[in-house]
Structure formats: C-alpha cells, structure tokens
PDB file of N, CA and C in Angstrom:
ATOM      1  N   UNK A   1      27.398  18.603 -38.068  1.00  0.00           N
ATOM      2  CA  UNK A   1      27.384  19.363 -39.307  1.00  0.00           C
ATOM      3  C   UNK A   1      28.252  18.645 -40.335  1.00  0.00           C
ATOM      4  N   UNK A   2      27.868  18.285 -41.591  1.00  0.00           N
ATOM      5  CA  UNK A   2      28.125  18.247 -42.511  1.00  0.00           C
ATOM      6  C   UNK A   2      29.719  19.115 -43.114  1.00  0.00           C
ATOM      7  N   UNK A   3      31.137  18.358 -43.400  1.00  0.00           N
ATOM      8  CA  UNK A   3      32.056  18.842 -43.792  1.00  0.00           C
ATOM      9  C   UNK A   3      31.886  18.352 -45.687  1.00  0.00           C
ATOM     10  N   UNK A   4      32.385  19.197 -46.070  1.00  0.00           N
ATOM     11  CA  UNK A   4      32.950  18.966 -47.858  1.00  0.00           C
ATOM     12  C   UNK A   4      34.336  19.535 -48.039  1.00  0.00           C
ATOM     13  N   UNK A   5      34.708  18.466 -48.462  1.00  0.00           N
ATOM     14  CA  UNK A   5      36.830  19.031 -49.267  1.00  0.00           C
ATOM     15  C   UNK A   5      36.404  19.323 -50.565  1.00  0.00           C
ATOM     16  N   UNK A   6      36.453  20.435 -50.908  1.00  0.00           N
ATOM     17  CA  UNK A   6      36.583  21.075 -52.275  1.00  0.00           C
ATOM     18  C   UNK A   6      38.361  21.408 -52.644  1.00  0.00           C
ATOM     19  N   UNK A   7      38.491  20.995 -53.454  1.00  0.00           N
ATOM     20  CA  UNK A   7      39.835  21.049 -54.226  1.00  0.00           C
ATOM     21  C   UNK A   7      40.226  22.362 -55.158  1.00  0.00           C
ATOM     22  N   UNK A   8      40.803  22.888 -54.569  1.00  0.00           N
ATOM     23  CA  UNK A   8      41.595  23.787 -55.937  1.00  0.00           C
ATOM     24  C   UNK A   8      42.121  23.507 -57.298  1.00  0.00           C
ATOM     25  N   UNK A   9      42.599  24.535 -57.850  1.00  0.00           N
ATOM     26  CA  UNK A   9      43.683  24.046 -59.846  1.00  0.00           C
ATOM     27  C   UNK A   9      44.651  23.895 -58.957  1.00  0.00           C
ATOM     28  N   UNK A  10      45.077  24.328 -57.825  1.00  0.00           N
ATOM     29  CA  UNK A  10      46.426  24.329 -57.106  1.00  0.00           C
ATOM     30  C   UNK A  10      46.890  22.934 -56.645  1.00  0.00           C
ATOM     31  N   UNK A  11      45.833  22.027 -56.419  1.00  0.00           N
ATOM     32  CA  UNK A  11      45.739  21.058 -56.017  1.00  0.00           C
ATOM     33  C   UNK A  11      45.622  21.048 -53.930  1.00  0.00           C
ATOM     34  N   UNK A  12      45.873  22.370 -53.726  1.00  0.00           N
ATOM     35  CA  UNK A  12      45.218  22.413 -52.303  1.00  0.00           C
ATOM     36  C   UNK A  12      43.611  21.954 -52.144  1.00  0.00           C
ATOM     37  N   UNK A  13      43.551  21.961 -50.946  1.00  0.00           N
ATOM     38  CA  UNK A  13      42.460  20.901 -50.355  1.00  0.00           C
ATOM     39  C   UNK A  13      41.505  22.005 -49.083  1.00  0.00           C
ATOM     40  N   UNK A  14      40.638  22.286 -49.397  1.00  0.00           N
ATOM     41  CA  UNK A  14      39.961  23.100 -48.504  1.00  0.00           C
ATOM     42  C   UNK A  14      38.609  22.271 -47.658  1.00  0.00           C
ATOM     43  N   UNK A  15      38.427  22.956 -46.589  1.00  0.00           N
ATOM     44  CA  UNK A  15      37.440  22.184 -45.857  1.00  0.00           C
ATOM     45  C   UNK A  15      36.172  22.807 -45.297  1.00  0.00           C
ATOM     46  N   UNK A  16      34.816  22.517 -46.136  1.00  0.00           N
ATOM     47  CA  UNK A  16      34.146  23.494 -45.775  1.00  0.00           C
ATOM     48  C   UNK A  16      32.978  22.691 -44.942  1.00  0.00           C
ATOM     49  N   UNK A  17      32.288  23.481 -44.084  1.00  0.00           N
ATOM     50  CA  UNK A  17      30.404  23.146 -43.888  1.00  0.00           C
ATOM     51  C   UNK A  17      29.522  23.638 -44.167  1.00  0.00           C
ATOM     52  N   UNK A  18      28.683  22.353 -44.369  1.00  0.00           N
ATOM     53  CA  UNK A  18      27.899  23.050 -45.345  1.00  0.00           C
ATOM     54  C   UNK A  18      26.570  23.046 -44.616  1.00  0.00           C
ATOM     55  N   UNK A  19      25.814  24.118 -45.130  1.00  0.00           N
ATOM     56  CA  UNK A  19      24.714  24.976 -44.201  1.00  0.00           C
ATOM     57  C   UNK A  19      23.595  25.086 -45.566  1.00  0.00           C
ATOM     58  N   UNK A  20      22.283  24.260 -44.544  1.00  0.00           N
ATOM     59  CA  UNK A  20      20.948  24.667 -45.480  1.00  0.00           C
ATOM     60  C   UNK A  20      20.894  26.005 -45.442  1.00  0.00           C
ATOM     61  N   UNK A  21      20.387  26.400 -46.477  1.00  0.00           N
ATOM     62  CA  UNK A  21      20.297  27.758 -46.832  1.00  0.00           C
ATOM     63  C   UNK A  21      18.526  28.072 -46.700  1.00  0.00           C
ATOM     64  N   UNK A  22      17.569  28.741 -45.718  1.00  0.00           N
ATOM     65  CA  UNK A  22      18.823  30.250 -45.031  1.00  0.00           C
ATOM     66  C   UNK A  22      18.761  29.532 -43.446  1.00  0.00           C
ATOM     67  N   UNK A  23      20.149  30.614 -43.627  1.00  0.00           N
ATOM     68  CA  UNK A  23      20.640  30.063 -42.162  1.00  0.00           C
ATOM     69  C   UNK A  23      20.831  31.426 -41.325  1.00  0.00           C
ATOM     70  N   UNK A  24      20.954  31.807 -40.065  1.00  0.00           N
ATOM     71  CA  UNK A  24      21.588  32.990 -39.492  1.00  0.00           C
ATOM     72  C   UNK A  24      23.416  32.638 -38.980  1.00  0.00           C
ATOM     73  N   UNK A  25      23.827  33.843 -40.120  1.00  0.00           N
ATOM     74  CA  UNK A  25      25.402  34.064 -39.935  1.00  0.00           C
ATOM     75  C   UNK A  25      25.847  35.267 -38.936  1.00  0.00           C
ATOM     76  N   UNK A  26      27.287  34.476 -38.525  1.00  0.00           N
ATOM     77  CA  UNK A  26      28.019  35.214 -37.636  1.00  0.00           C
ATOM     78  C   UNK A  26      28.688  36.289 -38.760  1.00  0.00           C
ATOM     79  N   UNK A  27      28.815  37.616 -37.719  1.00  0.00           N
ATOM     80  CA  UNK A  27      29.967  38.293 -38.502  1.00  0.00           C
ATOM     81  C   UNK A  27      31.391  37.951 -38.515  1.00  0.00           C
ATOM     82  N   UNK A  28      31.546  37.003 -39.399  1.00  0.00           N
ATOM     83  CA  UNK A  28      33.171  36.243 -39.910  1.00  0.00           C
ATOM     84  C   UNK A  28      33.817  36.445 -41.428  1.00  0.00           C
ATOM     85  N   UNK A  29      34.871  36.469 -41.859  1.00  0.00           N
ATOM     86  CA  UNK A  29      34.318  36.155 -43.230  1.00  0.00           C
ATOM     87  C   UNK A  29      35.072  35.196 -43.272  1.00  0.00           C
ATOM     88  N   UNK A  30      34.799  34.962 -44.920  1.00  0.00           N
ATOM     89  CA  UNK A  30      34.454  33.098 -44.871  1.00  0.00           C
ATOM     90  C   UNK A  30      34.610  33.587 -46.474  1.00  0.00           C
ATOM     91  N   UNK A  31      35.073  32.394 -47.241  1.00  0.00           N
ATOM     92  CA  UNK A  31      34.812  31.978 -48.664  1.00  0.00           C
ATOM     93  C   UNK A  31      33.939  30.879 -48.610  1.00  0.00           C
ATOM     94  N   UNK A  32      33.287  30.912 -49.792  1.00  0.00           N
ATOM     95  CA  UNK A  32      31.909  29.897 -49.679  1.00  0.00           C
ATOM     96  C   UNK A  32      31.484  29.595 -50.863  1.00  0.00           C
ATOM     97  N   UNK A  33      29.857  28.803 -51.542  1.00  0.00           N
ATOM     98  CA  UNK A  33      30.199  28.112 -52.318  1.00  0.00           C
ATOM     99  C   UNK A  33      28.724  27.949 -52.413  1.00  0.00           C
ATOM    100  N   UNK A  34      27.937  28.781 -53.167  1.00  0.00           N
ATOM    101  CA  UNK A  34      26.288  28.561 -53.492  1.00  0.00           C
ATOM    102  C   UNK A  34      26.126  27.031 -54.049  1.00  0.00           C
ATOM    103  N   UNK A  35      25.412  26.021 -53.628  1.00  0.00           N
ATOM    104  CA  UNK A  35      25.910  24.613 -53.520  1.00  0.00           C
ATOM    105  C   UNK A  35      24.357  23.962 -53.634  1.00  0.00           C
ATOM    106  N   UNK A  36      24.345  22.929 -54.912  1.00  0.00           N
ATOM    107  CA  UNK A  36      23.518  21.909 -54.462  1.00  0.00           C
ATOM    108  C   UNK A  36      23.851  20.063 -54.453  1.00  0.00           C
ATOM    109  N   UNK A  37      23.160  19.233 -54.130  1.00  0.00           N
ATOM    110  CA  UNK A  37      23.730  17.726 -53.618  1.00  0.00           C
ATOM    111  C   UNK A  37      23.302  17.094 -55.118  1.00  0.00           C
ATOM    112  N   UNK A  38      24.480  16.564 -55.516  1.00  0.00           N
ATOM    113  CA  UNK A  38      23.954  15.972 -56.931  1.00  0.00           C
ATOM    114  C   UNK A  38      24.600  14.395 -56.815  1.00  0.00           C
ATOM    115  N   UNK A  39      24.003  14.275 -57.775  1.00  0.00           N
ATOM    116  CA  UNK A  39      24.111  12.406 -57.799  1.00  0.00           C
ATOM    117  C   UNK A  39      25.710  11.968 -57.667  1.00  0.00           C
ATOM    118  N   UNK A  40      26.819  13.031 -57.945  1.00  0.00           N
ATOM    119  CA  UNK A  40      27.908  12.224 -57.817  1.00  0.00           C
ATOM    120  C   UNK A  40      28.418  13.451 -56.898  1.00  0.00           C
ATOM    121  N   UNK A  41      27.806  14.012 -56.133  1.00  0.00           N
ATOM    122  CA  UNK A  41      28.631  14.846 -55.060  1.00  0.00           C
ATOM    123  C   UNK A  41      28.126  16.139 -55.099  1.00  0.00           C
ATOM    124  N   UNK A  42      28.591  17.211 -54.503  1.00  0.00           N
ATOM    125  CA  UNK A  42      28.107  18.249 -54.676  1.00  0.00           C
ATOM    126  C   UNK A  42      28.536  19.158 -56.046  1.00  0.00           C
ATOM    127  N   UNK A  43      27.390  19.892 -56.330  1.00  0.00           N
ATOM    128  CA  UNK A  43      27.467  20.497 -57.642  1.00  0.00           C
ATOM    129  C   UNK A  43      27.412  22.044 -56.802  1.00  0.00           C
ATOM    130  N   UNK A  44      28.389  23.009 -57.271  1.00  0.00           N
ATOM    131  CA  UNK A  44      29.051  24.806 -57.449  1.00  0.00           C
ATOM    132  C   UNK A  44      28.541  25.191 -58.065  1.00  0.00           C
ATOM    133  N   UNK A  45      27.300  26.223 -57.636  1.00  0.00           N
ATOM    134  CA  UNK A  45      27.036  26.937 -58.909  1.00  0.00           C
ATOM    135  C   UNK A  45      27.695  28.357 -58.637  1.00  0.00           C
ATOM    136  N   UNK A  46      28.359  29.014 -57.686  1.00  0.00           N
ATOM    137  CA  UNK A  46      28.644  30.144 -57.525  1.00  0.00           C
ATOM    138  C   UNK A  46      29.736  30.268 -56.277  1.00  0.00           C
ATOM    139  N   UNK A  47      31.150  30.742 -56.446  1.00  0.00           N
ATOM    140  CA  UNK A  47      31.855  30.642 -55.573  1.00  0.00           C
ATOM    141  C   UNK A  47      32.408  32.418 -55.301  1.00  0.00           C
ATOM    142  N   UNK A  48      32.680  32.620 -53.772  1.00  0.00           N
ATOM    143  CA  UNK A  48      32.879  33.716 -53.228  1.00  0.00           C
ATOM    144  C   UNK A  48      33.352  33.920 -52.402  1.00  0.00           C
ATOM    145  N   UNK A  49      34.099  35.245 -51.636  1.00  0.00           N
ATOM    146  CA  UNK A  49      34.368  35.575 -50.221  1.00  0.00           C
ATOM    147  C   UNK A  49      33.886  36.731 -49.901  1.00  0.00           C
ATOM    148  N   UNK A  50      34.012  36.788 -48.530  1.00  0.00           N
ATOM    149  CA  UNK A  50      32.880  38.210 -47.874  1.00  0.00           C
ATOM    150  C   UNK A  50      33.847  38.389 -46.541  1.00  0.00           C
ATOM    151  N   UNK A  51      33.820  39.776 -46.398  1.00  0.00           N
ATOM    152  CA  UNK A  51      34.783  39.995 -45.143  1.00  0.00           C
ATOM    153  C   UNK A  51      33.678  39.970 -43.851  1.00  0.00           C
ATOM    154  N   UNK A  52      32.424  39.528 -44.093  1.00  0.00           N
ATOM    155  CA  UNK A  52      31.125  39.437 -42.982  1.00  0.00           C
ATOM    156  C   UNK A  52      30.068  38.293 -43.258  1.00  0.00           C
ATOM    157  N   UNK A  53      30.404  36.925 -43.358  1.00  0.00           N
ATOM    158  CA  UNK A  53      29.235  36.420 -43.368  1.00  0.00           C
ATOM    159  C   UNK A  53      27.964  37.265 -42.993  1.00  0.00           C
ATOM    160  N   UNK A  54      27.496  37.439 -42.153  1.00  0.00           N
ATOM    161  CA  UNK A  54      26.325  38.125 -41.826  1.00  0.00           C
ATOM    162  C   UNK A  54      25.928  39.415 -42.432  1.00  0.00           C
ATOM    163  N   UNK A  55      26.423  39.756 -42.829  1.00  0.00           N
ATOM    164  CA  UNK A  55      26.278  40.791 -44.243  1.00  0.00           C
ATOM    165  C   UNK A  55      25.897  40.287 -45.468  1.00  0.00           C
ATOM    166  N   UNK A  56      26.820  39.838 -46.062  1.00  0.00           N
ATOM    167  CA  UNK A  56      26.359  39.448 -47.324  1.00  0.00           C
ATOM    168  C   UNK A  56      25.535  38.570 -47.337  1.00  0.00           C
ATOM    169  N   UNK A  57      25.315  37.210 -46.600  1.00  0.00           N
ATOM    170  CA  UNK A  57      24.089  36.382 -46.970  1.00  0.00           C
ATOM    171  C   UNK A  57      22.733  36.717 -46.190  1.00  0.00           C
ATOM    172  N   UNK A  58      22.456  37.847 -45.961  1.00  0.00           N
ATOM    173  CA  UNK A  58      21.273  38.511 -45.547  1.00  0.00           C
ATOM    174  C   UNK A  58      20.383  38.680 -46.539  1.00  0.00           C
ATOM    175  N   UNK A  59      21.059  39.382 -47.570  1.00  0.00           N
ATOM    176  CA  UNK A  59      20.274  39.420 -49.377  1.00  0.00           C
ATOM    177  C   UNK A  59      21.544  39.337 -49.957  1.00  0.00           C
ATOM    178  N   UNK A  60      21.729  37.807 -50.600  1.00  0.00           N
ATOM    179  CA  UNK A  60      23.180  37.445 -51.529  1.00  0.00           C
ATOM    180  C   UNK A  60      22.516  37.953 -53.213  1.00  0.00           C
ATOM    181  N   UNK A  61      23.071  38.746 -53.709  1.00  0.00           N
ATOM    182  CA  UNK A  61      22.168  39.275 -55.117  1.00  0.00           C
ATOM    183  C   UNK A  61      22.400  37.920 -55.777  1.00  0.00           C
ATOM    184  N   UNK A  62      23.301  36.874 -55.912  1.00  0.00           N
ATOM    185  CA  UNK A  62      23.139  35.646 -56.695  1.00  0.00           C
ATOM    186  C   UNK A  62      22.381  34.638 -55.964  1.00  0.00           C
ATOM    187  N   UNK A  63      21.733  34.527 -55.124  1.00  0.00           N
ATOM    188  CA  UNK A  63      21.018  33.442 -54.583  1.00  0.00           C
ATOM    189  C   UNK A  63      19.807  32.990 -55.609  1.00  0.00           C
ATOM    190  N   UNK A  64      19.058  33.962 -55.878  1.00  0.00           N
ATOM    191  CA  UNK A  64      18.093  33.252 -57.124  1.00  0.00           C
ATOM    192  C   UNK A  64      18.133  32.694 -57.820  1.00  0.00           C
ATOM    193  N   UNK A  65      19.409  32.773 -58.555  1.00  0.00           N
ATOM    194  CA  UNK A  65      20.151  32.814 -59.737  1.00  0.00           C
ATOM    195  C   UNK A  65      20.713  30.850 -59.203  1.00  0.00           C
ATOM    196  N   UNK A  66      21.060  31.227 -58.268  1.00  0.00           N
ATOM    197  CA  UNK A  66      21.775  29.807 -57.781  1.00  0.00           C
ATOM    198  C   UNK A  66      20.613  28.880 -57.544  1.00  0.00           C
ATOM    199  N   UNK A  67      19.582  29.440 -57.012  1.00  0.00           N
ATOM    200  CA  UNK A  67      18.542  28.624 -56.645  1.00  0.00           C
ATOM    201  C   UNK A  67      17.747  27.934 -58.244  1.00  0.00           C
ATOM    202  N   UNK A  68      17.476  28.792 -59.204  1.00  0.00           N
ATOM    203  CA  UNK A  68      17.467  27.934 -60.638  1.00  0.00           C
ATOM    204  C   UNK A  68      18.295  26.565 -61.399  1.00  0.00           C
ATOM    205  N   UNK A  69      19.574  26.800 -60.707  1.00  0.00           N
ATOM    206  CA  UNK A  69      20.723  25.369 -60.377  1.00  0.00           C
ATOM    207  C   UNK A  69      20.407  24.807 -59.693  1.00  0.00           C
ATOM    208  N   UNK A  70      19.497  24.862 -59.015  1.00  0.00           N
ATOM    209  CA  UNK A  70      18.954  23.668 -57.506  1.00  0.00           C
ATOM    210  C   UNK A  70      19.389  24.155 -56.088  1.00  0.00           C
ATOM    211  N   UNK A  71      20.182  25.099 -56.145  1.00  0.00           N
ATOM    212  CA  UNK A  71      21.176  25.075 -54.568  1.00  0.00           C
ATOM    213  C   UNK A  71      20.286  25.491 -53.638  1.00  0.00           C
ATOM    214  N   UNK A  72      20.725  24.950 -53.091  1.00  0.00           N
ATOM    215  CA  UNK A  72      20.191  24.735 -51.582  1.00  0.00           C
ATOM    216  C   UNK A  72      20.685  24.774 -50.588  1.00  0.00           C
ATOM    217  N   UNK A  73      22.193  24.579 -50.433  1.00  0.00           N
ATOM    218  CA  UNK A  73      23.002  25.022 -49.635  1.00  0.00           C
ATOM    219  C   UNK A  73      24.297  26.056 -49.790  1.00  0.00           C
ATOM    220  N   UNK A  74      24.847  26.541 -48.598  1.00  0.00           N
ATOM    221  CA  UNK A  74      25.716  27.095 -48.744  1.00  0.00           C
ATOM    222  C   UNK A  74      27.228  26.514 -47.820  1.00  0.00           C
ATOM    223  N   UNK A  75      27.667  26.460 -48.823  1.00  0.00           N
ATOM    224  CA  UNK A  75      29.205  25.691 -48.421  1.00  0.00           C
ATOM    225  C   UNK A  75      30.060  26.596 -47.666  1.00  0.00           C
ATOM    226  N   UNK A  76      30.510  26.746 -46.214  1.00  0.00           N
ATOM    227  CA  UNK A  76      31.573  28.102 -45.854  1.00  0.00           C
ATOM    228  C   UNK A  76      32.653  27.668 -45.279  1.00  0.00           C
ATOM    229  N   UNK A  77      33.837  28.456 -45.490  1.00  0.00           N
ATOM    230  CA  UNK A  77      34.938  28.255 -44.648  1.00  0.00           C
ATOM    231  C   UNK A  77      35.460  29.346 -44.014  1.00  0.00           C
ATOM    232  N   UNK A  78      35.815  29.433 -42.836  1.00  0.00           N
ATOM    233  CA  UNK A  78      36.020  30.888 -42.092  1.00  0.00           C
ATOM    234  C   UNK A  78      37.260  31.097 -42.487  1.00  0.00           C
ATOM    235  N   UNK A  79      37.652  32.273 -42.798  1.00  0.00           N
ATOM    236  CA  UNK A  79      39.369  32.499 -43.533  1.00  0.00           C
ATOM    237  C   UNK A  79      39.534  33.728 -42.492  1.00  0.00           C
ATOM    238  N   UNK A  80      40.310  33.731 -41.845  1.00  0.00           N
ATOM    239  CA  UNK A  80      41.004  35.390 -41.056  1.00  0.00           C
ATOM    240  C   UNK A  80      42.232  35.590 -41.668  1.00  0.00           C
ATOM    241  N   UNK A  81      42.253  34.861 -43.178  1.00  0.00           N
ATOM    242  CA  UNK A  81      43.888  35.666 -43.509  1.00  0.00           C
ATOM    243  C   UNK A  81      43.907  36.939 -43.919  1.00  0.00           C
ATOM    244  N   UNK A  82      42.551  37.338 -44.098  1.00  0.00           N
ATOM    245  CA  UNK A  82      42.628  38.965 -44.865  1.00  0.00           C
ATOM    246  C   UNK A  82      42.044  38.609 -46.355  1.00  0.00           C
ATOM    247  N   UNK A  83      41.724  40.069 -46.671  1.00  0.00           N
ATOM    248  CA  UNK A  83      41.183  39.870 -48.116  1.00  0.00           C
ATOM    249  C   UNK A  83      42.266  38.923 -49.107  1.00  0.00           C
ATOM    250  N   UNK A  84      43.232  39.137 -49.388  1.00  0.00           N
ATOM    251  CA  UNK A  84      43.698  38.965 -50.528  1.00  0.00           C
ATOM    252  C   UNK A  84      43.847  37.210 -50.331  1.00  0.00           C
ATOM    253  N   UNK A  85      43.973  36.499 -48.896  1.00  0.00           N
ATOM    254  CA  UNK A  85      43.831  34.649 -48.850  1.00  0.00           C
ATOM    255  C   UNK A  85      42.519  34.811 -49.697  1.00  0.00           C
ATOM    256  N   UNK A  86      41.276  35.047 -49.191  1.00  0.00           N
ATOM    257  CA  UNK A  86      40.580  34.801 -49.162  1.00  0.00           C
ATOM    258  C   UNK A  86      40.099  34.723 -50.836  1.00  0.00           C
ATOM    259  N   UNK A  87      40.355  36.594 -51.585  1.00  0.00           N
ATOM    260  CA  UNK A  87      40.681  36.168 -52.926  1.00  0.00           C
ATOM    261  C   UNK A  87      41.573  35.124 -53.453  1.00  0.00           C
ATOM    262  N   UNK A  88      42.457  34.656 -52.914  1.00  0.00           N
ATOM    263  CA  UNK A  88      43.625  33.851 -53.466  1.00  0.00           C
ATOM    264  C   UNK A  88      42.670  32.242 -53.819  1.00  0.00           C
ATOM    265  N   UNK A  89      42.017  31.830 -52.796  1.00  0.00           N
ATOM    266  CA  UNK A  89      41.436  30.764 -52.284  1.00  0.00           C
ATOM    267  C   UNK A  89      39.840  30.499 -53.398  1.00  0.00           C
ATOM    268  N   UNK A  90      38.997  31.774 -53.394  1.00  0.00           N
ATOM    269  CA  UNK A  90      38.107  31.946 -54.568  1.00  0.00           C
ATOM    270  C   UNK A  90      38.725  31.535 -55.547  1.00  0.00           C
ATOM    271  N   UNK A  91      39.791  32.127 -56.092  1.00  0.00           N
ATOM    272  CA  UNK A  91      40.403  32.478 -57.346  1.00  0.00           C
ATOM    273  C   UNK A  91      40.661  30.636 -57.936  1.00  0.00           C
ATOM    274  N   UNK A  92      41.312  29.643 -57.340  1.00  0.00           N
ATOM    275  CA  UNK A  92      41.870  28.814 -56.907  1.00  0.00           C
ATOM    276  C   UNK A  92      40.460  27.624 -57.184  1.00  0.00           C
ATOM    277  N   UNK A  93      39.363  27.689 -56.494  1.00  0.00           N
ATOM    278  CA  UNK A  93      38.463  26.877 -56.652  1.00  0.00           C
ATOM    279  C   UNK A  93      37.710  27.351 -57.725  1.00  0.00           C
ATOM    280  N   UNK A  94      37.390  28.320 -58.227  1.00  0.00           N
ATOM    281  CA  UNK A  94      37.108  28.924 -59.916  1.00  0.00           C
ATOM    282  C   UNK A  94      37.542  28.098 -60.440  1.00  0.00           C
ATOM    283  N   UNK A  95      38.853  28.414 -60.363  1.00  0.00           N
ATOM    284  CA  UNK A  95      39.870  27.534 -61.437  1.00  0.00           C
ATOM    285  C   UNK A  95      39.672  25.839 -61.782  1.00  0.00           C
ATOM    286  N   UNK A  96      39.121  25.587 -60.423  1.00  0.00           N
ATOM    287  CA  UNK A  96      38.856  24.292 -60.729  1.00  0.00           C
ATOM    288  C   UNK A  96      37.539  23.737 -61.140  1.00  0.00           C
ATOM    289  N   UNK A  97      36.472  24.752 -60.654  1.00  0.00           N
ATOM    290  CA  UNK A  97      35.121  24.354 -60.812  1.00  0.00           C
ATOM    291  C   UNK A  97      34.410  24.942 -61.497  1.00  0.00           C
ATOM    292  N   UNK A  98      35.047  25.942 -62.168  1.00  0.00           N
ATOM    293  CA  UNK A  98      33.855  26.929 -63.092  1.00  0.00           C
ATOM    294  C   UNK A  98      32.434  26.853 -62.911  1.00  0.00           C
ATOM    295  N   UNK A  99      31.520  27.207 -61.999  1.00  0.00           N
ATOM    296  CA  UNK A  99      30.549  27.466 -61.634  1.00  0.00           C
ATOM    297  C   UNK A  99      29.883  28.655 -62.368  1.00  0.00           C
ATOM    298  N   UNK A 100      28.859  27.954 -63.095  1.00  0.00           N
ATOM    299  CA  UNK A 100      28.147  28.586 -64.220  1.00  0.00           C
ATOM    300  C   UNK A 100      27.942  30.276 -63.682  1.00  0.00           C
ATOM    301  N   UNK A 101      27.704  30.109 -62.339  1.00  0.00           N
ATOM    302  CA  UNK A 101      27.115  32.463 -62.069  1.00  0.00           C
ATOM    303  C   UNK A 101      28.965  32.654 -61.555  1.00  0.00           C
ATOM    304  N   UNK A 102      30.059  32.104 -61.533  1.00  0.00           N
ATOM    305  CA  UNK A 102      30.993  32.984 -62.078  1.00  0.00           C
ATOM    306  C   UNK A 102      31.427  33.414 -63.160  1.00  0.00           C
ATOM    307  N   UNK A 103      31.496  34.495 -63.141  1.00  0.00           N
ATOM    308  CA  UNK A 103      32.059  35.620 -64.652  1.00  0.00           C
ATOM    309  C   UNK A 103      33.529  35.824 -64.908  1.00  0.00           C
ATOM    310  N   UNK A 104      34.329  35.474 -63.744  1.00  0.00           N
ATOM    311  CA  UNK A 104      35.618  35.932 -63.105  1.00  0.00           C
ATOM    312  C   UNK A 104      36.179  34.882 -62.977  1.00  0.00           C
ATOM    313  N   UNK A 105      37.752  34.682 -63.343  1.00  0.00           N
ATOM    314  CA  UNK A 105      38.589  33.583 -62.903  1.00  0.00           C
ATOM    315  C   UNK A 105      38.441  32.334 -63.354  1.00  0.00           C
ATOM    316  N   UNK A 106      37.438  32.312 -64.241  1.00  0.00           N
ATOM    317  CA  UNK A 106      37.051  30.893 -65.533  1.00  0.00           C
ATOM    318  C   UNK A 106      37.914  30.326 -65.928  1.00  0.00           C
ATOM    319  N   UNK A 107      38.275  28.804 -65.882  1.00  0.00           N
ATOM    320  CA  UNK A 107      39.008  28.510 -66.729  1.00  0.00           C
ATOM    321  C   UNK A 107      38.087  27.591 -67.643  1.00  0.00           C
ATOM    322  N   UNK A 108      39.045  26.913 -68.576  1.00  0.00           N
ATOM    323  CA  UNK A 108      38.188  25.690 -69.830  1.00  0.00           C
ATOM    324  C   UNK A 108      38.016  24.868 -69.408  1.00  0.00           C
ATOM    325  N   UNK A 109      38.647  24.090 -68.250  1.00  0.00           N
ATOM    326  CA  UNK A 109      38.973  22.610 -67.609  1.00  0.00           C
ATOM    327  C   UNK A 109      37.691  22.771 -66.536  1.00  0.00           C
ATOM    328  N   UNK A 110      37.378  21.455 -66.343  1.00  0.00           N
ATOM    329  CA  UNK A 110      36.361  21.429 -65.247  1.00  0.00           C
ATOM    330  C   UNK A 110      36.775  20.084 -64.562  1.00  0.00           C
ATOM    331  N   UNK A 111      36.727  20.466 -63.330  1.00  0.00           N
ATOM    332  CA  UNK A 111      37.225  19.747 -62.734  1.00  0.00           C
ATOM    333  C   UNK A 111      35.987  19.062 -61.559  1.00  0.00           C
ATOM    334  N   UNK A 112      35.967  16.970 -60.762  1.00  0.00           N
ATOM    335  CA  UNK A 112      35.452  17.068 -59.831  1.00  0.00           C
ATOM    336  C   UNK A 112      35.743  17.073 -58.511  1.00  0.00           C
ATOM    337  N   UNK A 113      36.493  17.773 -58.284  1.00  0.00           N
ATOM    338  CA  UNK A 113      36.993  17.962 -56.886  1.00  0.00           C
ATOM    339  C   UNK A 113      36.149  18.703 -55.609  1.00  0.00           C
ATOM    340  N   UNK A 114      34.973  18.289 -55.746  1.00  0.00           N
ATOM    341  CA  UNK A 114      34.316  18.524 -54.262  1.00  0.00           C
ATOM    342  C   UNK A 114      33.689  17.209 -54.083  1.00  0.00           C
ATOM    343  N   UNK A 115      33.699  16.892 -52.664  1.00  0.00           N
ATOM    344  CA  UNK A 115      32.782  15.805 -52.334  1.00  0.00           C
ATOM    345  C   UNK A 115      32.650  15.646 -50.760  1.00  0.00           C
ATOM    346  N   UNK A 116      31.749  15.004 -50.555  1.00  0.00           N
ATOM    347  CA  UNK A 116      31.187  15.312 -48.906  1.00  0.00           C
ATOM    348  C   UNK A 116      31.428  13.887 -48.617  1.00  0.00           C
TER     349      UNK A 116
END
C-alpha cells in the first residue's frame, strides 16, 4: 500500500495510505483526505475526521463534489487520540492546504506539502 506525508501550518508531518476509492472500511477513526494524483504530487480537495471509518465513507455527502476535482482516492490515517487530536490534526492540514470543499479552518497561504 501506498504511504503519503502530508504536512501541516505546524510544520508536523503526518503519514497517511492511500486507498482507491471505494474501498470497504474498518470501524476506526481516522482523519483523511478526499485525494487525487496530480502532476507534481497529490492534489486535497477535501480534508476530515470521523470517529468510524466505516460509517462515514459508506455515503461521504462530499464525495461527488470531490470527484468533479478528479479524486479518486482517499488518503487515511488511524488517530485513537480522541476527537479533539483528530480535530487538532484536520485543523492543521487545512491550514496548510486549503482544499477547495473546505469551508472551515481556511487560511490565504497554500501550501505543497503532500507527496507520495
């Protein structure tokens, strides 16, 4: 399987795999990363956490939406710190990647800190 380091504004370093989309998920949760492969690395169109993989990407209400960006995959990392890592960690790669279907946690700077 396929790993990607996506980078935070924090300058932390996260480590995800990345999964053709659709895939069958475990109940874990995980922060993750509606994702397609672009000419200089992977391109974010939508970043998130879920206290159940297998819940939420059953019907993700932004998958369409992501799929008009090209994505095709989904980027995950299993987090058991509890909700608020897991927000902390979203919040954090926002910051760095502003991914056009987030509404939340935007900043002006865009940053390229993911790559496989």
């Amino acid at each position: 399987m396929e790993t990607v380091t996506a980078t935070g504004a924090s300058g932390t370093k996260y480590t995800y795999s990345a999964h053709q989309h659709p895939v069958i998920w475990k109940d874990v949760a995980v922060n993750y990363m509606l994702a397609s492969r672009g000419v200089a690395g992977w391109e974010v169109h939508y970043i998130g956490q879920c206290d159940s993989a297998h819940d939420r990407f059953t019907v993700h209400e932004r998958w369409d939406e992501a799929k008009k960006f090209g994505a095709t995959h989904v980027l995950a990392r299993g987090n058991n710190g509890g909700e608020e890592a897991r927000k902390k960690e979203e919040r954090d790669l926002i910051l760095s990647h502003n991914p056009p279907l987030n509404t939340h946690h935007r900043s002006d700077q865009k940053s390229t800190g993911t790559r496989g």
